[in-house]
N, C-alpha and C. Protein backbone atom coordinates (compact mmCIF):
# COMPACT_ATOMS: atom_id res chain seq x y z
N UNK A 1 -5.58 -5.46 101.37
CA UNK A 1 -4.79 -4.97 100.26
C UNK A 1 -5.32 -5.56 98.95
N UNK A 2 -5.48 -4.67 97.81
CA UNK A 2 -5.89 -5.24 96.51
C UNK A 2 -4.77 -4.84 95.38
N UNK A 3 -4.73 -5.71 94.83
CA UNK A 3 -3.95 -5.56 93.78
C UNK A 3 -4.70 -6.26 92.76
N UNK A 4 -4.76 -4.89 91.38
CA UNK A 4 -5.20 -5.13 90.12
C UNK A 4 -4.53 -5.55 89.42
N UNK A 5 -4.17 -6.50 88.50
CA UNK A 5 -3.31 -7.11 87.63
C UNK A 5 -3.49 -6.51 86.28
N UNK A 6 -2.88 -7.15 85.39
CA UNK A 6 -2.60 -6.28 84.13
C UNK A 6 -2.26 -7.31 83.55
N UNK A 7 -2.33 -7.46 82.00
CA UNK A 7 -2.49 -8.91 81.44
C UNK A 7 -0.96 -9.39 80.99
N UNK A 8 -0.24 -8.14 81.44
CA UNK A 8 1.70 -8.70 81.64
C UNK A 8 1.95 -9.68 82.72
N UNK A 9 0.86 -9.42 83.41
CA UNK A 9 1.09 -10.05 85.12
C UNK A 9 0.85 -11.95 84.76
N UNK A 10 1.20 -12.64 85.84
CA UNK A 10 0.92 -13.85 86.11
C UNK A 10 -0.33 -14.06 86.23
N UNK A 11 -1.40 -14.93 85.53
CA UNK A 11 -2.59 -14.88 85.53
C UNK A 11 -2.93 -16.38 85.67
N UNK A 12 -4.58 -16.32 86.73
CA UNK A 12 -4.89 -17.94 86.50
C UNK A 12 -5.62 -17.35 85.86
N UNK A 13 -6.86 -18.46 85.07
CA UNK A 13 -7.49 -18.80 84.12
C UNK A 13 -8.57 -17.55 84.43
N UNK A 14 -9.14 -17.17 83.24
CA UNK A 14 -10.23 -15.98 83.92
C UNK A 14 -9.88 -15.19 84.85
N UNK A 15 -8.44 -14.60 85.50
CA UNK A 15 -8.45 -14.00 86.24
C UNK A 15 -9.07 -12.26 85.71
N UNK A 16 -9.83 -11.55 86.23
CA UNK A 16 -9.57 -10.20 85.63
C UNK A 16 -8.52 -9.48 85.48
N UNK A 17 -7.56 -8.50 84.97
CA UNK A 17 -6.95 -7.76 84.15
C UNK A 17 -7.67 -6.81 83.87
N UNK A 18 -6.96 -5.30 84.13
CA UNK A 18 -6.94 -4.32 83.68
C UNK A 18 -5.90 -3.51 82.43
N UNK A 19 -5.95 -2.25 81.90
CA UNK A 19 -4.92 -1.75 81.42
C UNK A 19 -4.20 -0.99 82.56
N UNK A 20 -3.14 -0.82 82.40
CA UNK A 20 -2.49 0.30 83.08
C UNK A 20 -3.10 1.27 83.73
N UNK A 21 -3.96 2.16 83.26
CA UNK A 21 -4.57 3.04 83.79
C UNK A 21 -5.51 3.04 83.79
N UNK A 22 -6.39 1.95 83.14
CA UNK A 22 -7.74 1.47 83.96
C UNK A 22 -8.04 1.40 85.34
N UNK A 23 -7.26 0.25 86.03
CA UNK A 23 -7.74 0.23 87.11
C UNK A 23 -7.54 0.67 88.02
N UNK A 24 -6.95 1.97 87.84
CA UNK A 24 -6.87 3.48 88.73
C UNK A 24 -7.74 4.18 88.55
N UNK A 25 -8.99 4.19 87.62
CA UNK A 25 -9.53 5.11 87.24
C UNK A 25 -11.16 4.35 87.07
N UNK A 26 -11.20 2.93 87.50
CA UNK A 26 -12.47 2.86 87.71
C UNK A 26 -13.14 2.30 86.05
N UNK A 27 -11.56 1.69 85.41
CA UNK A 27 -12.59 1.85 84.34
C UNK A 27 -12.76 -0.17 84.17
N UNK A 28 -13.55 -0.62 83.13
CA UNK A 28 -13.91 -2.41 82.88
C UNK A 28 -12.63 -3.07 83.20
N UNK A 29 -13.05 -4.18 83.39
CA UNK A 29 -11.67 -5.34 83.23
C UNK A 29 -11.74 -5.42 81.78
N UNK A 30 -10.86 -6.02 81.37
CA UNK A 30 -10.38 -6.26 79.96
C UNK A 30 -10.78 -7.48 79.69
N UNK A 31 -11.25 -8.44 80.88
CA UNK A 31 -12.16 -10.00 80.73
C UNK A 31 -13.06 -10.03 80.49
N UNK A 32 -13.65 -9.22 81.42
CA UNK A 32 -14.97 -8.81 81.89
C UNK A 32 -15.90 -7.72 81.70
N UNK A 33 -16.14 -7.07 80.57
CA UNK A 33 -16.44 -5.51 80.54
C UNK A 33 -17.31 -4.92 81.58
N UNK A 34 -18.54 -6.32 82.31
CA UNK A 34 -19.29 -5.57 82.95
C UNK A 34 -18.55 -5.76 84.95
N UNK A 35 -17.57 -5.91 85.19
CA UNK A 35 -16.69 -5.50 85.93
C UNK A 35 -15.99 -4.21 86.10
N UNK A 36 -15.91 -3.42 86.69
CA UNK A 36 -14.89 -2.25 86.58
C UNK A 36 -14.12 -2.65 88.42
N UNK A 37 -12.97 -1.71 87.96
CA UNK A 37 -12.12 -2.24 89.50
C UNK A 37 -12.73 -1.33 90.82
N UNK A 38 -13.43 -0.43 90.36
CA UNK A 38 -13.96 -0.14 91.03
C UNK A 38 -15.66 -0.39 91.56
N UNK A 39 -15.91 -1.06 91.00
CA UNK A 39 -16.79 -2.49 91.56
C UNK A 39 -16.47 -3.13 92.60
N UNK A 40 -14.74 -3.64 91.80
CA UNK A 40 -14.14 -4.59 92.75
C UNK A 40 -13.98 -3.91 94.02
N UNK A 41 -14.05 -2.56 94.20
CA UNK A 41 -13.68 -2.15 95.61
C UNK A 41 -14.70 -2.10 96.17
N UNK A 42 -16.37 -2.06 95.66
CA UNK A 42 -17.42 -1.64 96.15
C UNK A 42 -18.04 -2.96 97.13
N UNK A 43 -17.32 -4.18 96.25
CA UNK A 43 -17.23 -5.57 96.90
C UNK A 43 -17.06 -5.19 98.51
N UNK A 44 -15.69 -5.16 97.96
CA UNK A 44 -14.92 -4.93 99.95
C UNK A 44 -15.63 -4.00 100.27
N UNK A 45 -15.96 -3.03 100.25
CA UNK A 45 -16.54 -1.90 101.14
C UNK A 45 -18.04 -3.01 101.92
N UNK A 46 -18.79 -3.12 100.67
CA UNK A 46 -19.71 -4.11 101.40
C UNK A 46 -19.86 -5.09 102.29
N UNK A 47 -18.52 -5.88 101.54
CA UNK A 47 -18.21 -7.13 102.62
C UNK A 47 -17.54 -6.84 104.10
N UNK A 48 -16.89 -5.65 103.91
CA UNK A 48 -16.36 -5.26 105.65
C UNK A 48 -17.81 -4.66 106.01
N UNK A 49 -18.69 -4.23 105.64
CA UNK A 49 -19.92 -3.68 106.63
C UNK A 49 -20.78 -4.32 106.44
N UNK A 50 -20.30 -5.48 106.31
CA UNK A 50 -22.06 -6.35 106.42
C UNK A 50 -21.77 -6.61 107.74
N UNK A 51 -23.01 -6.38 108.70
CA UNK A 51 -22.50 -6.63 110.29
C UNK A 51 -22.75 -7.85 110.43
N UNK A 52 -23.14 -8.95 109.44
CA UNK A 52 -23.23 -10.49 109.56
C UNK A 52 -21.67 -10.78 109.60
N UNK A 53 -20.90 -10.13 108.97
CA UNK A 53 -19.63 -10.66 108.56
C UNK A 53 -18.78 -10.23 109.49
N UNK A 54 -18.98 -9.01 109.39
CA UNK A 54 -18.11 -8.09 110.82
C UNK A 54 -18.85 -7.32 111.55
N UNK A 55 -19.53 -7.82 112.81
CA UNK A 55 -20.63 -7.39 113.52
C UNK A 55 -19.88 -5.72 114.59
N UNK A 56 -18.84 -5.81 114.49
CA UNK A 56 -17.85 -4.99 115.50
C UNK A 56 -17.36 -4.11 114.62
N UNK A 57 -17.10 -3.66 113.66
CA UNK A 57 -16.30 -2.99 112.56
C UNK A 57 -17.07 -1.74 112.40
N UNK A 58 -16.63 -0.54 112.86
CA UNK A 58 -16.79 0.64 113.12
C UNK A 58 -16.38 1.89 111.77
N UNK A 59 -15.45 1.48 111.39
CA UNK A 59 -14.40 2.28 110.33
C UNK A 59 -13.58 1.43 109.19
N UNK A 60 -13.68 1.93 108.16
CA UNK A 60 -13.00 1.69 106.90
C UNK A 60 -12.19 2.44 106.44
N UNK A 61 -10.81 2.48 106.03
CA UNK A 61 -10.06 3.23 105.41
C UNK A 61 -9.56 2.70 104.54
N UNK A 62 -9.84 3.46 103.03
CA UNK A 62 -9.70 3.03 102.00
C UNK A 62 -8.30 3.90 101.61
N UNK A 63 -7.19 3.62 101.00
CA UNK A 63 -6.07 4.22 100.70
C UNK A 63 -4.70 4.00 99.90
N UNK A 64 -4.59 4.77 99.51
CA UNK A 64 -3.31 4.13 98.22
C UNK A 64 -2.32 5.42 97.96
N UNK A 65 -1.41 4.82 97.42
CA UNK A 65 0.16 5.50 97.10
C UNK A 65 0.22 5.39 95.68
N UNK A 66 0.57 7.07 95.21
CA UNK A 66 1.12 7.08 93.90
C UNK A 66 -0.27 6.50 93.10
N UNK A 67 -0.22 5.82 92.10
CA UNK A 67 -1.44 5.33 91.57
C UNK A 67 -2.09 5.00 92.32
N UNK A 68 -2.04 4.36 93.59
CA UNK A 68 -3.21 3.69 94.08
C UNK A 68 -4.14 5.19 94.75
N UNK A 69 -3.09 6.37 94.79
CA UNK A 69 -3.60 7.49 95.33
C UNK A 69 -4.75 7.87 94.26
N UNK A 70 -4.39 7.45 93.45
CA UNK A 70 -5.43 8.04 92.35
C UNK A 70 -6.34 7.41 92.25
N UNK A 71 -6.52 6.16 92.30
CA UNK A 71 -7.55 5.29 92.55
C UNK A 71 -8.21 6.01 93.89
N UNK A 72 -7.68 6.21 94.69
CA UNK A 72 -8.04 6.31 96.27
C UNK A 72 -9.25 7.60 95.87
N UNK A 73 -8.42 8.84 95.62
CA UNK A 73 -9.45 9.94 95.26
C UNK A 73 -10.37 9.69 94.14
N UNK A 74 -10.11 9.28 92.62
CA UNK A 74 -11.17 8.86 91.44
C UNK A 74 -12.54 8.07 92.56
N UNK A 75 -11.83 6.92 93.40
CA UNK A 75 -12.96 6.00 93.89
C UNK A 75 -13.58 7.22 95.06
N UNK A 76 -13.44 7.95 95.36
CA UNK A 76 -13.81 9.15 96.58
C UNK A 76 -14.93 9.41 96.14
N UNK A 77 -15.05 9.99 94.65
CA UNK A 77 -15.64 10.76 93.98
C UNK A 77 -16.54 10.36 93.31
N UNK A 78 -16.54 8.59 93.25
CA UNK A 78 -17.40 8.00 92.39
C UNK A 78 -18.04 7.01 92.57
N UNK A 79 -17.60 6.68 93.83
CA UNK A 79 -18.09 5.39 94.51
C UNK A 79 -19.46 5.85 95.49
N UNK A 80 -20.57 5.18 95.19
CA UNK A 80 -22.02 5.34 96.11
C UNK A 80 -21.91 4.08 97.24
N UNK A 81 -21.05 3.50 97.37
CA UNK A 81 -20.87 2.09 98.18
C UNK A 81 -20.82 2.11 99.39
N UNK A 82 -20.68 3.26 100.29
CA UNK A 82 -21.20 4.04 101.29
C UNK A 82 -22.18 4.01 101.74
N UNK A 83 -22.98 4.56 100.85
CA UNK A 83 -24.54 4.95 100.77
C UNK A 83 -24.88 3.44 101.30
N UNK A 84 -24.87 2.33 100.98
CA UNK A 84 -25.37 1.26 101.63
C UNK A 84 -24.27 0.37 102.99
N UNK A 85 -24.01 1.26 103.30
CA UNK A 85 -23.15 0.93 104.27
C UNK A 85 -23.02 2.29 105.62
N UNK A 86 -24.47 3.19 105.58
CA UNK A 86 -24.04 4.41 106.38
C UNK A 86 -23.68 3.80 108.12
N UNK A 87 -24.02 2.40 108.20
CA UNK A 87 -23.52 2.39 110.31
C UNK A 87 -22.02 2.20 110.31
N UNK A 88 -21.38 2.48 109.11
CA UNK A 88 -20.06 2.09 108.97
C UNK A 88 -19.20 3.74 108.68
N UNK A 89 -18.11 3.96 109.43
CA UNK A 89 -17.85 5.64 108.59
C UNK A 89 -16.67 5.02 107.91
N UNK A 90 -16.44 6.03 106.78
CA UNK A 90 -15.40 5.46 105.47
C UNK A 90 -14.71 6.46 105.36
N UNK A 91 -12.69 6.65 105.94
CA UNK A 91 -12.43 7.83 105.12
C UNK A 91 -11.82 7.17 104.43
N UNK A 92 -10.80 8.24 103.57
CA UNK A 92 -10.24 8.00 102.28
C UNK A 92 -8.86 8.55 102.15
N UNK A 93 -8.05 8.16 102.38
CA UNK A 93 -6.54 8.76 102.26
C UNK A 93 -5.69 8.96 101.15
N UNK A 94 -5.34 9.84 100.23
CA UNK A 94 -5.04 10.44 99.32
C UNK A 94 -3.65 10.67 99.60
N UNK A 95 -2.44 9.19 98.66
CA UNK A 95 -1.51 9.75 99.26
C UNK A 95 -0.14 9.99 97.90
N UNK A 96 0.11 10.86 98.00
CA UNK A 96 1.07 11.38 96.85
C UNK A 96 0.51 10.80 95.12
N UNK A 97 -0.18 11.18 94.86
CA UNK A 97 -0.67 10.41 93.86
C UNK A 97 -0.40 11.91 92.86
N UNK A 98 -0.13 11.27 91.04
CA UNK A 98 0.56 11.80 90.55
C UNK A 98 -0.11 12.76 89.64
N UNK A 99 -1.93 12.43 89.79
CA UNK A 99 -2.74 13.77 88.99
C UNK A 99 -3.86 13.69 90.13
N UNK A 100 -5.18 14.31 89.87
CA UNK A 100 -5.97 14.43 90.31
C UNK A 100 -7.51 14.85 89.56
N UNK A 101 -8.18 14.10 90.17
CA UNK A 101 -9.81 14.06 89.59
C UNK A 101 -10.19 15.80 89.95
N UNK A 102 -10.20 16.97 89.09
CA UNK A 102 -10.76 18.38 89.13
C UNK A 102 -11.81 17.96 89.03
N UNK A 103 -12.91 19.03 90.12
CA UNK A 103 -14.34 19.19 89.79
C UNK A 103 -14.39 20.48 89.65
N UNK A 104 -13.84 21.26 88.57
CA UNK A 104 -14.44 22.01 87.42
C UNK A 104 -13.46 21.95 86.32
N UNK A 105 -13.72 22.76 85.67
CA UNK A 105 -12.96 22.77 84.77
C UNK A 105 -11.84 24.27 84.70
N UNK A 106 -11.73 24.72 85.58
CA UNK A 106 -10.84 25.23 85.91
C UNK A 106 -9.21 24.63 86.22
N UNK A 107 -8.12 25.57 85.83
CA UNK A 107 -6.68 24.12 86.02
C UNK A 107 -5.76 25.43 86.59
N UNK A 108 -5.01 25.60 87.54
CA UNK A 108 -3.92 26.27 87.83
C UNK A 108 -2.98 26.80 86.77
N UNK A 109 -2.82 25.97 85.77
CA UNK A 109 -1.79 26.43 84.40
C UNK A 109 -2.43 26.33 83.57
N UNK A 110 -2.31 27.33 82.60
CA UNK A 110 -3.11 27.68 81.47
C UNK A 110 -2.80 26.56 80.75
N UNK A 111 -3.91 26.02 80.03
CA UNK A 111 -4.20 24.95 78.89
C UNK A 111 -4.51 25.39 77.25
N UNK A 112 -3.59 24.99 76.74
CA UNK A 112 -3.53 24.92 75.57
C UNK A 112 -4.66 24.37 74.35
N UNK A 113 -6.32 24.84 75.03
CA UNK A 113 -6.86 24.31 74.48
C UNK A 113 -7.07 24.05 73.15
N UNK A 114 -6.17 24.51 72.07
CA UNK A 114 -6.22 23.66 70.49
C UNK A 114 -5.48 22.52 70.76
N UNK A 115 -4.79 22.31 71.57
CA UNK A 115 -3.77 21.17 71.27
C UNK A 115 -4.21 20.46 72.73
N UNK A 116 -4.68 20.72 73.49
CA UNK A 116 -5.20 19.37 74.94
C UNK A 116 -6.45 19.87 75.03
N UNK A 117 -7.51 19.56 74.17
CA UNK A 117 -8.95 19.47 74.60
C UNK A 117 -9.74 19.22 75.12
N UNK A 118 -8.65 17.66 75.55
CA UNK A 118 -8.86 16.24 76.53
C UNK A 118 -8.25 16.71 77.83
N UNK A 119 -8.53 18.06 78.06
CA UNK A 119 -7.29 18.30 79.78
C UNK A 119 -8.61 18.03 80.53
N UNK A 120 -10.15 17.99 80.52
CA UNK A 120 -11.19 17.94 81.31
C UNK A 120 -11.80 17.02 81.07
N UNK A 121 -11.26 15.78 80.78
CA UNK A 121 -12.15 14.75 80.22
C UNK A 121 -11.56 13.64 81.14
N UNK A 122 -12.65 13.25 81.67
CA UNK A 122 -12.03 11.90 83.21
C UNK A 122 -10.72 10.85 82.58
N UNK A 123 -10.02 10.84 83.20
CA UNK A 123 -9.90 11.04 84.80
C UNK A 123 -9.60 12.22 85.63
N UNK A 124 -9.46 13.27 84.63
CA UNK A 124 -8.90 14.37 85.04
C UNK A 124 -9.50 15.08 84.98
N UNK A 125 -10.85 15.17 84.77
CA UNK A 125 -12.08 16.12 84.78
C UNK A 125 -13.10 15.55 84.66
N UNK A 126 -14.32 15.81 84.28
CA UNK A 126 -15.74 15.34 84.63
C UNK A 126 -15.50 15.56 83.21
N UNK A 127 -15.66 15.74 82.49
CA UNK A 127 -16.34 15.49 81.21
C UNK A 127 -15.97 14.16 80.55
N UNK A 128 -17.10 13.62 79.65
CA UNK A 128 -16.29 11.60 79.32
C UNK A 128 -16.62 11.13 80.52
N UNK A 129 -17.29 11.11 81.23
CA UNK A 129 -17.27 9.90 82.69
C UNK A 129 -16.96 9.06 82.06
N UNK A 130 -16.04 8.05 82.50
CA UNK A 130 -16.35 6.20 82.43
C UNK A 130 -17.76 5.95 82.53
N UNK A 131 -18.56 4.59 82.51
CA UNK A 131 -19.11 4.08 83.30
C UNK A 131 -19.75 4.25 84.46
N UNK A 132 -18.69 3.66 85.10
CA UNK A 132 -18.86 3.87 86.68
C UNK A 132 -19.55 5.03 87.23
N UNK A 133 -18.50 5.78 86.92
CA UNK A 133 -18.58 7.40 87.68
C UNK A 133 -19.91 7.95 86.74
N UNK A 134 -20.65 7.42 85.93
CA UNK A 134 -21.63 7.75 85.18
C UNK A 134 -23.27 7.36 85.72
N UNK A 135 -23.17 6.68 86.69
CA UNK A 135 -23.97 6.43 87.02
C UNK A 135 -25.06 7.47 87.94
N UNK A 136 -24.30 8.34 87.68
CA UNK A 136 -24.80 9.30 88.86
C UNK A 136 -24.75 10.71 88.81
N UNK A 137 -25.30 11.51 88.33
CA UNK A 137 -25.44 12.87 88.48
C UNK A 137 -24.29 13.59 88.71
N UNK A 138 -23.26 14.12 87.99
CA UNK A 138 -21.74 14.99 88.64
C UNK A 138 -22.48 15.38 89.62
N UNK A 139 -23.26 16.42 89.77
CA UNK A 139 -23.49 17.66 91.14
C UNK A 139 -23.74 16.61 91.91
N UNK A 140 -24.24 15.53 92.25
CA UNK A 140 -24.80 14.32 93.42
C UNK A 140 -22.94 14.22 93.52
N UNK A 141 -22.15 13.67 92.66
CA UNK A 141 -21.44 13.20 92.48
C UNK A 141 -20.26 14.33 93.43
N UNK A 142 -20.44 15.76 93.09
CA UNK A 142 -19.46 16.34 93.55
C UNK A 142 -19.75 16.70 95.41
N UNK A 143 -21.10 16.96 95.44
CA UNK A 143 -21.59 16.58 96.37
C UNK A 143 -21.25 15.63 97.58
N UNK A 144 -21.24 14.77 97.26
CA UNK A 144 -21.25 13.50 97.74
C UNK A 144 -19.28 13.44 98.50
N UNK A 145 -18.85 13.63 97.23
CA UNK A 145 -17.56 13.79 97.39
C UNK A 145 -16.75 14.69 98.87
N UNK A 146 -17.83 15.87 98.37
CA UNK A 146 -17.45 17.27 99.51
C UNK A 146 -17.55 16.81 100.98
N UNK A 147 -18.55 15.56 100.72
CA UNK A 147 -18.94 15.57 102.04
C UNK A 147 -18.31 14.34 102.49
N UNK A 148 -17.84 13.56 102.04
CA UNK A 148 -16.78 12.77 102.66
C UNK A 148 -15.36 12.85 103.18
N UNK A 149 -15.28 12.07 103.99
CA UNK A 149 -13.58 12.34 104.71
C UNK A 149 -12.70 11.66 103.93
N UNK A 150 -11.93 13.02 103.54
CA UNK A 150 -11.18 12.66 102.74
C UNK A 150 -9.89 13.20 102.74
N UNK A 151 -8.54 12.41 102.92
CA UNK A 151 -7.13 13.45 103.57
C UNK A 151 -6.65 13.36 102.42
N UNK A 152 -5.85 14.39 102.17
CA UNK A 152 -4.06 14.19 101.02
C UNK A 152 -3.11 13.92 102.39
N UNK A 153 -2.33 13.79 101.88
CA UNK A 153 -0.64 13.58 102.51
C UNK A 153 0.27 13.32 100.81
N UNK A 154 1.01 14.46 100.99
CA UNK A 154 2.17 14.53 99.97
C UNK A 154 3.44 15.00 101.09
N UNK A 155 4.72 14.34 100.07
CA UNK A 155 5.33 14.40 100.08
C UNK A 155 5.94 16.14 100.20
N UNK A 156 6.46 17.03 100.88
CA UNK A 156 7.49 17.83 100.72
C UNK A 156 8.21 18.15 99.93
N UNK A 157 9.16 16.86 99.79
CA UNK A 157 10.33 17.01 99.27
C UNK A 157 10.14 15.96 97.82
N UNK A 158 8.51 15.99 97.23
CA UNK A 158 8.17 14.91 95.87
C UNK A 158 8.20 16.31 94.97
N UNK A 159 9.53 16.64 94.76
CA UNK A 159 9.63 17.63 93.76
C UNK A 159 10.37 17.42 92.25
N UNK A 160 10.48 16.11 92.08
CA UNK A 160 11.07 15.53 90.56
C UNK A 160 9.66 15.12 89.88
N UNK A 161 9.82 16.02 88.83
CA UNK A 161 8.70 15.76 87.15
C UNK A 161 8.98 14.78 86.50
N UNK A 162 10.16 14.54 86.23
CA UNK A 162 10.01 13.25 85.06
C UNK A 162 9.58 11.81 85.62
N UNK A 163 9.36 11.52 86.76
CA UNK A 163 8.69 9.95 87.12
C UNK A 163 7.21 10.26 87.73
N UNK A 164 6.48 11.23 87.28
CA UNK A 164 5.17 11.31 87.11
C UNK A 164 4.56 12.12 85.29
N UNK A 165 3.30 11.99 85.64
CA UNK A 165 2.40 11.83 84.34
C UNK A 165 3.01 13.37 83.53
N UNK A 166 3.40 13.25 82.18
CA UNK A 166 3.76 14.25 81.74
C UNK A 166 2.80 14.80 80.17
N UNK A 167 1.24 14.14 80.14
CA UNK A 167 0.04 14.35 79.28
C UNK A 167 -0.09 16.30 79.36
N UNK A 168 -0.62 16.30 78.36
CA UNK A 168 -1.07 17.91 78.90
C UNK A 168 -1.62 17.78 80.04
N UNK A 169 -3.01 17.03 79.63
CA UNK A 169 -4.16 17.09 81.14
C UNK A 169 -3.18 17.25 82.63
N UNK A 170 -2.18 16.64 82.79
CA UNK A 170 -1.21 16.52 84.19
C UNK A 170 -0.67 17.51 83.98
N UNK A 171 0.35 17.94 83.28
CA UNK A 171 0.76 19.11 82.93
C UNK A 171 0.39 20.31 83.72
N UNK A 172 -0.86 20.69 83.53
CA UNK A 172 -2.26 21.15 83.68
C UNK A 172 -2.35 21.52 85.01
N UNK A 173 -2.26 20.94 85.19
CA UNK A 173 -2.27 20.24 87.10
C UNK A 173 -0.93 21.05 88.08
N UNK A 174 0.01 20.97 87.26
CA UNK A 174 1.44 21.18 88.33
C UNK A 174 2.43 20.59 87.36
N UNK A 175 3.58 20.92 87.77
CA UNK A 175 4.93 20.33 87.24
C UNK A 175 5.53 19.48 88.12
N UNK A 176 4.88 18.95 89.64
CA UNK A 176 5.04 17.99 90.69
C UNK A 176 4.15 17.34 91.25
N UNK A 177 4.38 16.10 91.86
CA UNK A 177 3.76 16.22 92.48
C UNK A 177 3.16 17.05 94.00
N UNK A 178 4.50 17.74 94.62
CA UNK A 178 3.60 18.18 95.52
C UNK A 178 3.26 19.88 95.02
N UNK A 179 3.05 20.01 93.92
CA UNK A 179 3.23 21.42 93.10
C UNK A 179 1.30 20.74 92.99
N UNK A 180 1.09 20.04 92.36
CA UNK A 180 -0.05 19.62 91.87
C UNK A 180 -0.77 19.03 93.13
N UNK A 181 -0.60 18.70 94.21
CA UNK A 181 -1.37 18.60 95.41
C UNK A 181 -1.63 19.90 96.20
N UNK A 182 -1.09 21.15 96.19
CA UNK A 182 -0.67 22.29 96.37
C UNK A 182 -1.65 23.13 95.53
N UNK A 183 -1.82 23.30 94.42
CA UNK A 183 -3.33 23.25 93.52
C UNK A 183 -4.51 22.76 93.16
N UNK A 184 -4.33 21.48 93.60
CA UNK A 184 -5.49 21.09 94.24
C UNK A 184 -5.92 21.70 95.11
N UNK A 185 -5.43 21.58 96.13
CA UNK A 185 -5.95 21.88 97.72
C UNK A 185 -6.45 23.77 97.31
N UNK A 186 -5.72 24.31 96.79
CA UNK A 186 -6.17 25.45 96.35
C UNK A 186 -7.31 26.06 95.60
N UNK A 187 -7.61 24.90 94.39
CA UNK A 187 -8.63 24.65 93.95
C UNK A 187 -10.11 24.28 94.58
N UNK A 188 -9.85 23.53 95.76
CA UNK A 188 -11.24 23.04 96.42
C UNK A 188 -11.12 24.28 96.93
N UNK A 189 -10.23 24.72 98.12
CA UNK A 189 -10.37 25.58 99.20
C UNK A 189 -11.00 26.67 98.74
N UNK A 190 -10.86 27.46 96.76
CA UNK A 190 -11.23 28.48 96.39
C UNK A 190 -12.87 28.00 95.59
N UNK A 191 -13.21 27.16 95.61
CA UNK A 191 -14.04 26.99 94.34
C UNK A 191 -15.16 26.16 95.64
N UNK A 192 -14.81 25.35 96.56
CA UNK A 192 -15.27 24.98 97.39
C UNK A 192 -15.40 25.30 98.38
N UNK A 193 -15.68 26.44 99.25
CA UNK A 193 -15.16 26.68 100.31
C UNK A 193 -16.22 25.82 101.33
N UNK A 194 -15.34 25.50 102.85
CA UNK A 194 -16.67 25.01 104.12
C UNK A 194 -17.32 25.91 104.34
């Protein structure tokens, strides 16, 4: 289990710190610029498949709730930490999380583009990469993504708007969360097909 802190939080000396929605999204520590939290996960991915460390360790499942869901899919999509770890398989569990990383720029609800220009600009679209997610070619990037195991699980009955993201970019997305997991899945299935 990881938990990113935030500089409200209890801190020892030098601990890293994120903003709020940094370290869901892969972006620097606020200590450290050349840190991102999704580094910090590329750590663990490594350190569970080094077979010096864990000679028996077959599978990794990386996974989070609500924000951490978003972390869970952003890191899906952007993380190469795999790639040096292929005797190891990695899925990724996607669970009720309250927007989602689009790979196009296509959105289920029409966007108001004079007034949300920013509806395709990461975390919520490829355009603006962070960092991180910059390191690498989108098409490698979307690629890469397609081809990993990767589940949702939403909620049913996660049909209240006001205790998720209410930006245009989310907006954009659904008026729920499981309205906006529901368009997603629609979105790959039409734009992606197997």
């Amino acid at each position: 289990s990881t938990h990113f802190k935030l500089p409200t939080d209890k801190l020892l000396p030098g601990e890293l710190t994120w903003t709020d929605e940094g370290w869901l999204s892969g972006d620097p520590s606020l200590v450290n610029q050349d840190i991102s939290s999704f580094e910090v996960m590329d750590h663990f991915l490594e350190l569970l498949g080094s077979k010096s460390v864990f000679p028996n360790l077959k599978k990794i499942i990386v996974t989070g709730h609500s924000a951490g869901g978003q972390l869970t899919q952003r890191y899906a999509f952007s993380s190469l930490a795999d790639k040096k770890i292929p005797q190891i398989k990695v899925k990724y569990i996607v669970l009720n999380p309250g927007s989602y990383l689009y790979l196009s720029p296509n959105r289920p609800i029409a966007v108001p583009e004079n007034t949300c220009t920013h509806y395709d600009n990461y975390k919520f679209g490829l355009k603006k990469l962070n960092a991180y997610a910059s390191r690498a070619a989108v098409a490698d990037l979307i690629s890469n993504y397609l081809n990993r195991d990767v589940t949702y699980l939403i909620g049913d009955k996660d049909i209240i708007a006001h205790n998720i993201d209410q930006s245009c970019p989310a907006v954009a997305q659904g008026n729920t969360r499981l309205e906006r997991a529901q368009y997603f899945k629609m979105q790959l299935d039409q734009e992606f097909p197997e």
